[in-house]
Every structure is written in C-alpha cells, then in structure tokens.
C-alpha atoms as a PDB file:
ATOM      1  CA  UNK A   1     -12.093  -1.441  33.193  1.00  0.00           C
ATOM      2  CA  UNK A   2     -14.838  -0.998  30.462  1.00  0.00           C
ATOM      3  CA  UNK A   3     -17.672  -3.614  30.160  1.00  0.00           C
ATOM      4  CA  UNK A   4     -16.275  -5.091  27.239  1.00  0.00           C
ATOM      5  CA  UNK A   5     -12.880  -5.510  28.930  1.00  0.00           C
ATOM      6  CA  UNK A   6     -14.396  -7.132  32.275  1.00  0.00           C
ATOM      7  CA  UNK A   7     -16.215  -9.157  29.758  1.00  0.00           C
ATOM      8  CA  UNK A   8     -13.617 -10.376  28.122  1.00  0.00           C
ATOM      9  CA  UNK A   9     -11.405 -10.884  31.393  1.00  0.00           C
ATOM     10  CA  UNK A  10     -14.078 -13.291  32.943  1.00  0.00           C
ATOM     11  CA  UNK A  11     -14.820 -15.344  29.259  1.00  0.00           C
ATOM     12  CA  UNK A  12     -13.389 -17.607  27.618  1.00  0.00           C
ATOM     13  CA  UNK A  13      -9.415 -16.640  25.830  1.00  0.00           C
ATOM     14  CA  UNK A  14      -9.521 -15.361  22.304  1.00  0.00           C
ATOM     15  CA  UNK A  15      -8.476 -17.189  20.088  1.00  0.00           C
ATOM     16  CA  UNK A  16      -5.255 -16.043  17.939  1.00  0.00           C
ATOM     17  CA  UNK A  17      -5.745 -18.002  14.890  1.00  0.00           C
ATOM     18  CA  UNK A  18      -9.477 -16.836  14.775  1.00  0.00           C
ATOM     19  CA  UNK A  19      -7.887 -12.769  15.067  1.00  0.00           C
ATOM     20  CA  UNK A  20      -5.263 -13.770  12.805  1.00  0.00           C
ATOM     21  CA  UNK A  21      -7.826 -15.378  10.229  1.00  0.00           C
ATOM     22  CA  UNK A  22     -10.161 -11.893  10.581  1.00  0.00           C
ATOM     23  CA  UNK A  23      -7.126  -9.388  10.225  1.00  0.00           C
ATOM     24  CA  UNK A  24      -6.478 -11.066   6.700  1.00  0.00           C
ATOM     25  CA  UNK A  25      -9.492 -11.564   5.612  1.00  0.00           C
ATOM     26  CA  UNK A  26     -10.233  -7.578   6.209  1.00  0.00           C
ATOM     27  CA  UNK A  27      -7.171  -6.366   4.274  1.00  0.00           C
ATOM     28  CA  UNK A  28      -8.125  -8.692   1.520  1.00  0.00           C
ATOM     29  CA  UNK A  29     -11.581  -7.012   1.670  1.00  0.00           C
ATOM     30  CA  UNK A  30      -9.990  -3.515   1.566  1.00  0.00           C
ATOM     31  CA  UNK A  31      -7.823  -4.389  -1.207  1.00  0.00           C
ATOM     32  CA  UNK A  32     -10.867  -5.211  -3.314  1.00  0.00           C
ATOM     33  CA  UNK A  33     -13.645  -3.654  -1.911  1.00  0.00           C
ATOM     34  CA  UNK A  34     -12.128  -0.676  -0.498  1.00  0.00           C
ATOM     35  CA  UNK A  35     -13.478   1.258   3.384  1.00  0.00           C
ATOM     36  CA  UNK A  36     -16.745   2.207   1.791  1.00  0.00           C
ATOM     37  CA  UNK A  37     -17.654  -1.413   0.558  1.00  0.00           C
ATOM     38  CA  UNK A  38     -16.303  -3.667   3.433  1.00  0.00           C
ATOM     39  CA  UNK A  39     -19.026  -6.068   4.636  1.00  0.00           C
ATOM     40  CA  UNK A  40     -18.473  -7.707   8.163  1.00  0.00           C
ATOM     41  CA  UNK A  41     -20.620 -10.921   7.121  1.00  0.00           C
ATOM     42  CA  UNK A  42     -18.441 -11.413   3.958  1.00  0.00           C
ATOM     43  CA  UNK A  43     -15.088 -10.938   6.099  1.00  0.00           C
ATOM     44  CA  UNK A  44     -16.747 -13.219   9.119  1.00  0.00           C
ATOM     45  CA  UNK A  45     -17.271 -15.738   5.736  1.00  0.00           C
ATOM     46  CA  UNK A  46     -13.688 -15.600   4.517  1.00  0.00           C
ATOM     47  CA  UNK A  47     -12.268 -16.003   7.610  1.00  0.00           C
ATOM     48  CA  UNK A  48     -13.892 -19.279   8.467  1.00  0.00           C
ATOM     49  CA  UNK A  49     -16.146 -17.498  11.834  1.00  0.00           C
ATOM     50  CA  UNK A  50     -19.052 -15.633  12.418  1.00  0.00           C
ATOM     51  CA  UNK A  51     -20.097 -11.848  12.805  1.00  0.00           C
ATOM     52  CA  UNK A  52     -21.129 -12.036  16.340  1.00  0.00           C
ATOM     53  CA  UNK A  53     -17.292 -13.320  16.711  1.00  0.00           C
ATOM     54  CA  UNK A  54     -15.781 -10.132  14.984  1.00  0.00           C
ATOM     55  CA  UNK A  55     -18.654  -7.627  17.068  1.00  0.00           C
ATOM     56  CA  UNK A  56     -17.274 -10.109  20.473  1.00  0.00           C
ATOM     57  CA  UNK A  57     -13.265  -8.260  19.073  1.00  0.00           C
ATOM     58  CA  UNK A  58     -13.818  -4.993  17.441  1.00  0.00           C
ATOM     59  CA  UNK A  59     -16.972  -2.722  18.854  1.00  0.00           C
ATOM     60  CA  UNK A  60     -17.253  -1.375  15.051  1.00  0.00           C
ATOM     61  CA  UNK A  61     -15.865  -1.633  11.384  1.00  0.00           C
ATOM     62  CA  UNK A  62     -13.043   1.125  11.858  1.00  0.00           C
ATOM     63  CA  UNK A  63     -11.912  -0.453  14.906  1.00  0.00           C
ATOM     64  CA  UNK A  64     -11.621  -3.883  13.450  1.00  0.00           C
ATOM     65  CA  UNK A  65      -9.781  -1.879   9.870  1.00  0.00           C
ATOM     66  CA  UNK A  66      -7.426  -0.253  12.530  1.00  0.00           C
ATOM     67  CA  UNK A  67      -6.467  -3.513  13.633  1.00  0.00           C
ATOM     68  CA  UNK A  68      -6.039  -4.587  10.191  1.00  0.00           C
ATOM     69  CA  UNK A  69      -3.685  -1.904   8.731  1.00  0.00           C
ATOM     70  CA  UNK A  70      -1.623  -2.359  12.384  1.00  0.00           C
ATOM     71  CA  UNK A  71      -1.657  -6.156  11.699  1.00  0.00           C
ATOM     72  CA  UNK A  72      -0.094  -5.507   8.099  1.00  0.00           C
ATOM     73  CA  UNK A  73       2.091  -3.625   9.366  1.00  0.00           C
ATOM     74  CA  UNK A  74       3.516  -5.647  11.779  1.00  0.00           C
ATOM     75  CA  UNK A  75       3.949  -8.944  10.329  1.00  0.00           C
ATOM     76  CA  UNK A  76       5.841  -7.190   7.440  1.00  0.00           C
ATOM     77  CA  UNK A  77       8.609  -4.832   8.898  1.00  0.00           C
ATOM     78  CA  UNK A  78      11.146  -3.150   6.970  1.00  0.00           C
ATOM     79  CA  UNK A  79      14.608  -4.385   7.100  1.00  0.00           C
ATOM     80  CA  UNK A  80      16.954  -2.320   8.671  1.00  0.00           C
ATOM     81  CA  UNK A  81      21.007  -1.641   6.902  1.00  0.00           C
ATOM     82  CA  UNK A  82      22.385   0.691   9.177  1.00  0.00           C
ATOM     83  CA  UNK A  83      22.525   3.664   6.154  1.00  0.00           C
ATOM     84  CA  UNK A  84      20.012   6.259   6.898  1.00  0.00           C
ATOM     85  CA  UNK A  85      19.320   6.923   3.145  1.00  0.00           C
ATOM     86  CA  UNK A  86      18.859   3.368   2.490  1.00  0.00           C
ATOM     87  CA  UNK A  87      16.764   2.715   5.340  1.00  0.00           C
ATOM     88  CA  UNK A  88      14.423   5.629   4.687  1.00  0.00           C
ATOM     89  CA  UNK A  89      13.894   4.843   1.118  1.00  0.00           C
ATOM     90  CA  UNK A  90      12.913   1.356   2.382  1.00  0.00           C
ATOM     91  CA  UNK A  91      10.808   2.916   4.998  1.00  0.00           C
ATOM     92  CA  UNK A  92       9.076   4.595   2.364  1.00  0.00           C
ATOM     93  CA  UNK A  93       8.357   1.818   0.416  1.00  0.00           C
ATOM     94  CA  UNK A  94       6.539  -0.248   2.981  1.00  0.00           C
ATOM     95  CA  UNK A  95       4.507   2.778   3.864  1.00  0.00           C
ATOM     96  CA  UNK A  96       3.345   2.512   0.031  1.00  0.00           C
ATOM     97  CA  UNK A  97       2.695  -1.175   0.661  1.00  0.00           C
ATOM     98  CA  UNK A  98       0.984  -0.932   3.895  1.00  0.00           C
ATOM     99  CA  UNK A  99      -1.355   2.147   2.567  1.00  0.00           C
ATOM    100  CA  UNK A 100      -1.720   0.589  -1.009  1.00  0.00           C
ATOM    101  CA  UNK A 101      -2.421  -3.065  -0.507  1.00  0.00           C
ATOM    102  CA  UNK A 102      -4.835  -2.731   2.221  1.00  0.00           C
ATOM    103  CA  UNK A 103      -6.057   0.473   0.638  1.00  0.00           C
ATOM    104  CA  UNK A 104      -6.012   2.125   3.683  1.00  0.00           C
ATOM    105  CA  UNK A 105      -5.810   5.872   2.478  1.00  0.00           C
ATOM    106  CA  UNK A 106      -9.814   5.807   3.649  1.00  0.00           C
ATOM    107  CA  UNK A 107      -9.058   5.022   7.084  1.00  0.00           C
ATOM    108  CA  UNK A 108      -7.017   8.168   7.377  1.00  0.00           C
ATOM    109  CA  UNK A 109      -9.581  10.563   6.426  1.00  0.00           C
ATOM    110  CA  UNK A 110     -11.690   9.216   8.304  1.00  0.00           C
ATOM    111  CA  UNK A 111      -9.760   9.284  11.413  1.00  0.00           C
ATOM    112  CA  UNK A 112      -9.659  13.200  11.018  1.00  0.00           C
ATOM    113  CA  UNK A 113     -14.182  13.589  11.255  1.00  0.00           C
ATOM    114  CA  UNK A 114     -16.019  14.068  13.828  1.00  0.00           C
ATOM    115  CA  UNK A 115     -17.879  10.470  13.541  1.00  0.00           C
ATOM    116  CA  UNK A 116     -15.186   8.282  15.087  1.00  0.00           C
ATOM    117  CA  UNK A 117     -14.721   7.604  19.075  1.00  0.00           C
ATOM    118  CA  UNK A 118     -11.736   8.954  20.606  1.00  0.00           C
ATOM    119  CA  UNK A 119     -10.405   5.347  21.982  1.00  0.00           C
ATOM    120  CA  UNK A 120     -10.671   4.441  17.975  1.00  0.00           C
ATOM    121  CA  UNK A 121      -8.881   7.427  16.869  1.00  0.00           C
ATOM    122  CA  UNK A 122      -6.048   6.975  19.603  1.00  0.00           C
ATOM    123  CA  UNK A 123      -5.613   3.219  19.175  1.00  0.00           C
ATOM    124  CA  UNK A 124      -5.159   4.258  15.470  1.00  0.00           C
ATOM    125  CA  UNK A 125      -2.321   6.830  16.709  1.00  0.00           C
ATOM    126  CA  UNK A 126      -0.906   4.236  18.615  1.00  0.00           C
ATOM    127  CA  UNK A 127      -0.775   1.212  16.744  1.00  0.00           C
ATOM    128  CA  UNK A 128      -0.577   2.899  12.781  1.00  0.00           C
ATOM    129  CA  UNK A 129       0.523   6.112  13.480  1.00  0.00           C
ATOM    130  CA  UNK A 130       2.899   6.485  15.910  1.00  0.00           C
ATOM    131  CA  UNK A 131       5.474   3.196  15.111  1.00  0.00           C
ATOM    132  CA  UNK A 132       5.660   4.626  11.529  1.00  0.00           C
ATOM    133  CA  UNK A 133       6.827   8.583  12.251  1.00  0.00           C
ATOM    134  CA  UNK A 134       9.507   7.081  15.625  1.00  0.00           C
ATOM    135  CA  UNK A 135      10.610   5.052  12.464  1.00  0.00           C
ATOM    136  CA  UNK A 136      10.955   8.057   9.989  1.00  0.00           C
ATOM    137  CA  UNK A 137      11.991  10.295  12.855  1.00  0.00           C
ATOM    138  CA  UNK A 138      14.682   8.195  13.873  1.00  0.00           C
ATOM    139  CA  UNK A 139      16.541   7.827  10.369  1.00  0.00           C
ATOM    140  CA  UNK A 140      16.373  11.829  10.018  1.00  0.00           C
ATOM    141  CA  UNK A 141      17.842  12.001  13.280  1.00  0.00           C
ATOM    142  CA  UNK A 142      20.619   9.398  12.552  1.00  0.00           C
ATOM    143  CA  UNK A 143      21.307  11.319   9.586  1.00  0.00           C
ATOM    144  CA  UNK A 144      21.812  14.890  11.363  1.00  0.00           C
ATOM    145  CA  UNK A 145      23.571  13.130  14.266  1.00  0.00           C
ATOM    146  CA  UNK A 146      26.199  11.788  11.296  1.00  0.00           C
ATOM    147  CA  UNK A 147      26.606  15.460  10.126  1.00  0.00           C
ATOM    148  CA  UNK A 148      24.820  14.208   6.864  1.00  0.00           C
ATOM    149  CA  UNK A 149      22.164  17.458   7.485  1.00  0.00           C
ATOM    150  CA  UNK A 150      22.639  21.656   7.721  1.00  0.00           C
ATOM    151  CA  UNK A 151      23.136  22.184  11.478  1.00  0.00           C
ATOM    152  CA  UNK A 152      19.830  23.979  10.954  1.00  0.00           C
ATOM    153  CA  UNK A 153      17.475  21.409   9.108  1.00  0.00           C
ATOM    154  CA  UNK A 154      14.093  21.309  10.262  1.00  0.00           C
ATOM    155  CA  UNK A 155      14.246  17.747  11.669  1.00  0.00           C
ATOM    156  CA  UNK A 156      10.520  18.034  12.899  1.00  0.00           C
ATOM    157  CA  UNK A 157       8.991  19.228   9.769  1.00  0.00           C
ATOM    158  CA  UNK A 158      11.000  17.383   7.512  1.00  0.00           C
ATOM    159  CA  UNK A 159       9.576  14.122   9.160  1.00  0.00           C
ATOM    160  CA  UNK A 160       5.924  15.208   8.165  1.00  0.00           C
ATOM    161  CA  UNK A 161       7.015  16.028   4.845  1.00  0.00           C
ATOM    162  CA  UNK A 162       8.222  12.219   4.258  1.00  0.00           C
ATOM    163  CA  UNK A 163       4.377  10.783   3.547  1.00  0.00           C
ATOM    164  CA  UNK A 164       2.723  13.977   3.480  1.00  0.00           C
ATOM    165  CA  UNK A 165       3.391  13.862   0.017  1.00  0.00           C
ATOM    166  CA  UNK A 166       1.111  10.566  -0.475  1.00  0.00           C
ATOM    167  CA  UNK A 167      -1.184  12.341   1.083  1.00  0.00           C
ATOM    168  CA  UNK A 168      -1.225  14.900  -0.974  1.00  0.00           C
ATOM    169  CA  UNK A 169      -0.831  13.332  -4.540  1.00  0.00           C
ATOM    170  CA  UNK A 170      -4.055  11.566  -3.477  1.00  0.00           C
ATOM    171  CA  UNK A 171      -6.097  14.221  -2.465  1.00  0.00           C
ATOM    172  CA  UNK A 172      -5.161  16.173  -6.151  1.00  0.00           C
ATOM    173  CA  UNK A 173      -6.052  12.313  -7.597  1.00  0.00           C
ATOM    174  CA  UNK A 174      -2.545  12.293  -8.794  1.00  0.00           C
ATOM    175  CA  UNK A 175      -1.277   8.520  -9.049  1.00  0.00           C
ATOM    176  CA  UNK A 176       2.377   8.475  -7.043  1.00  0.00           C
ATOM    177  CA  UNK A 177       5.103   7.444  -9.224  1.00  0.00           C
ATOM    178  CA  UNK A 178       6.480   4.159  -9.126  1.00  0.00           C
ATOM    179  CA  UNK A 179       9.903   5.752  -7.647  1.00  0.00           C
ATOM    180  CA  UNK A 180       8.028   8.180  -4.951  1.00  0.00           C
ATOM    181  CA  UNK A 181       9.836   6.713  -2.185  1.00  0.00           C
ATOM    182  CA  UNK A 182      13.156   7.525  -3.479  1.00  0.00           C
ATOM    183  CA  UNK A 183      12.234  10.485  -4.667  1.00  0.00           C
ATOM    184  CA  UNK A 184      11.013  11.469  -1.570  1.00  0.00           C
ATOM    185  CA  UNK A 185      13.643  10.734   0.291  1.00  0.00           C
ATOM    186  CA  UNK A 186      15.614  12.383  -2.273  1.00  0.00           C
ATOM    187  CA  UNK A 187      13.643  15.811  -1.938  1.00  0.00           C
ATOM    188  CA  UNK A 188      13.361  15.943   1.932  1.00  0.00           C
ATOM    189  CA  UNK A 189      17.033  15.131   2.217  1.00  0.00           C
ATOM    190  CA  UNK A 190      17.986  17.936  -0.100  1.00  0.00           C
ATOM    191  CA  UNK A 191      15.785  19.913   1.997  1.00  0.00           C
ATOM    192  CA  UNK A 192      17.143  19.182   5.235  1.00  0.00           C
ATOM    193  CA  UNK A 193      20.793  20.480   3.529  1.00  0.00           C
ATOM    194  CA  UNK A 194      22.257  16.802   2.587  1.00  0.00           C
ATOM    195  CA  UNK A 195      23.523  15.154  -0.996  1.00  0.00           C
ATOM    196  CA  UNK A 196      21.599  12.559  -1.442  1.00  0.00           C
ATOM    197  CA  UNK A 197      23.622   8.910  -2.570  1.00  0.00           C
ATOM    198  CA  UNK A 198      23.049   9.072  -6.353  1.00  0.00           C
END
C-alpha cells in the first residue's frame, strides 16, 4: 500500500458529495478553459472546498482530469436497443459528448508523453479507455456473430477505426461533422463487409 493509500485508510472517509462537487466543477473548467488553462484554486472555488482538499484526492491535475472525463462518463451511459447499428451510432455519439463537453481531446495527447506517471496513464486506460473500446468491441462482435459482417472482417482493427477518426479530424484541425457518428458507423460497417440500415 502506497503512503497516500495508508494515509487515507487510517483518516477520516472521503466525502462523496465533496468528489462529486470537484469532478463537476473540473469538466466545467475544461469546457471553458480547456487542459492548458485549468486552475486547481478556481475548481477548489467552484466546488465549494479547498485546494489542499483536491491535492488530499488527486496527487496532480491529470489525475484529478482523469477522474473527471471517467466521472462524465459514467453518470451518462448510453442506452442500449439490442440493434448493433443503432447501438454503435449511439455509442458514437456519447464518445463526441464525453470528448467534446469536457474537452478532453488534451488529456489524450497527453497521456501518450513521456511527462505523465505510469499509475496516471493506466488509471486513464482503465477507467476512460478501456469501458469505451469493450463497448465498441462488443457491438462489432454482436454484429459478426449475427452474420451482419464478411466472415473475414477485421473485427480488431475495425474497432480502432470507430474514434480513430476523431482523432484524426482533430489533429488535421478539421471540425467533425455534425453526423460523424453515423457516418462512422456507416464507413466501418461497410468496411467490415455489412449494408448499413439506410
């Protein structure tokens, strides 16, 4: 057990509200300030504590952002239909929301340098990461098990495609259409050997 942990083991609980209030305030702050101009005293201000509080949770800014983005995610899950089209565009569309509203494109980039600590960057993995692509994964997967896909399509690959192409509209500073999702489900469907639903 780290320091921090046997720390926190042997003080007094957290308090959820206070987390709760911290989360929020920090994806309002990257909404409108975005990564570059968070400030830990203004987010400590909005949400109603102080930043001794926030360094007592999160050991650093990206850890507490982390967090955040994980927190937004969570508390606003896609709804699942059943219809692996359907649920993919869906998908899709709260990865836009997550990524958008808490302008979160940052944190990604920065989880691929050299300056972040490897429990940071695997907590990230974990909590942002890895729910979203066993989402994704799992609707390509329904689809091929539904004979919906060639008996060949690239199930892995196609996955990555899915919000690679966010990635890489915003790297050429191309704004993503309003319709990306479905046209990316569209595209990676016709790629994996399926008619999409018109």
């Amino acid at each position: 057990m780290t320091s921090t942990a046997a720390a926190r083991a042997t003080g007094r609980p957290r308090d959820a509200a206070i987390d709760r209030a911290v989360l929020e305030a920090t994806l309002r702050a990257l909404g409108r300030d975005g990564y570059a101009g968070l400030s830990l005293r203004a987010i400590a201000d909005d949400a109603g504590t102080t930043r001794p509080a926030l360094y007592r949770r999160w050991p650093d800014k990206a850890a507490l952002v982390v967090d955040a983005v994980a927190h937004l995610a969570a508390v606003d899950p896609p709804e699942v239909t059943g219809d692996a089209f359907d649920d993919l565009v869906t998908e899709l569309d709260h990865f836009r929301h997550c990524i958008s509203d808490a302008a979160a494109l940052p944190l990604a980039g920065l989880m691929l340098g050299d300056g972040i600590e490897e429990p940071v960057r695997a907590r990230y993995r974990e909590l942002v990461v890895g729910p979203r692509r066993a989402r994704l994964r799992a609707l390509i997967e329904q689809a091929a098990s539904e004979g919906r896909f060639a008996a060949d399509a690239d199930l892995a690959l196609a996955g990555s495609l899915l919000t690679g192409s966010w990635y890489a509209l915003a790297l050429a500073e191309v704004p993503p259409p309003d319709d990306w999702a479905l046209r990316t489900a569209r595209l990676v469907w016709r790629a994996c050997g399926g008619t999409p639903p018109r």
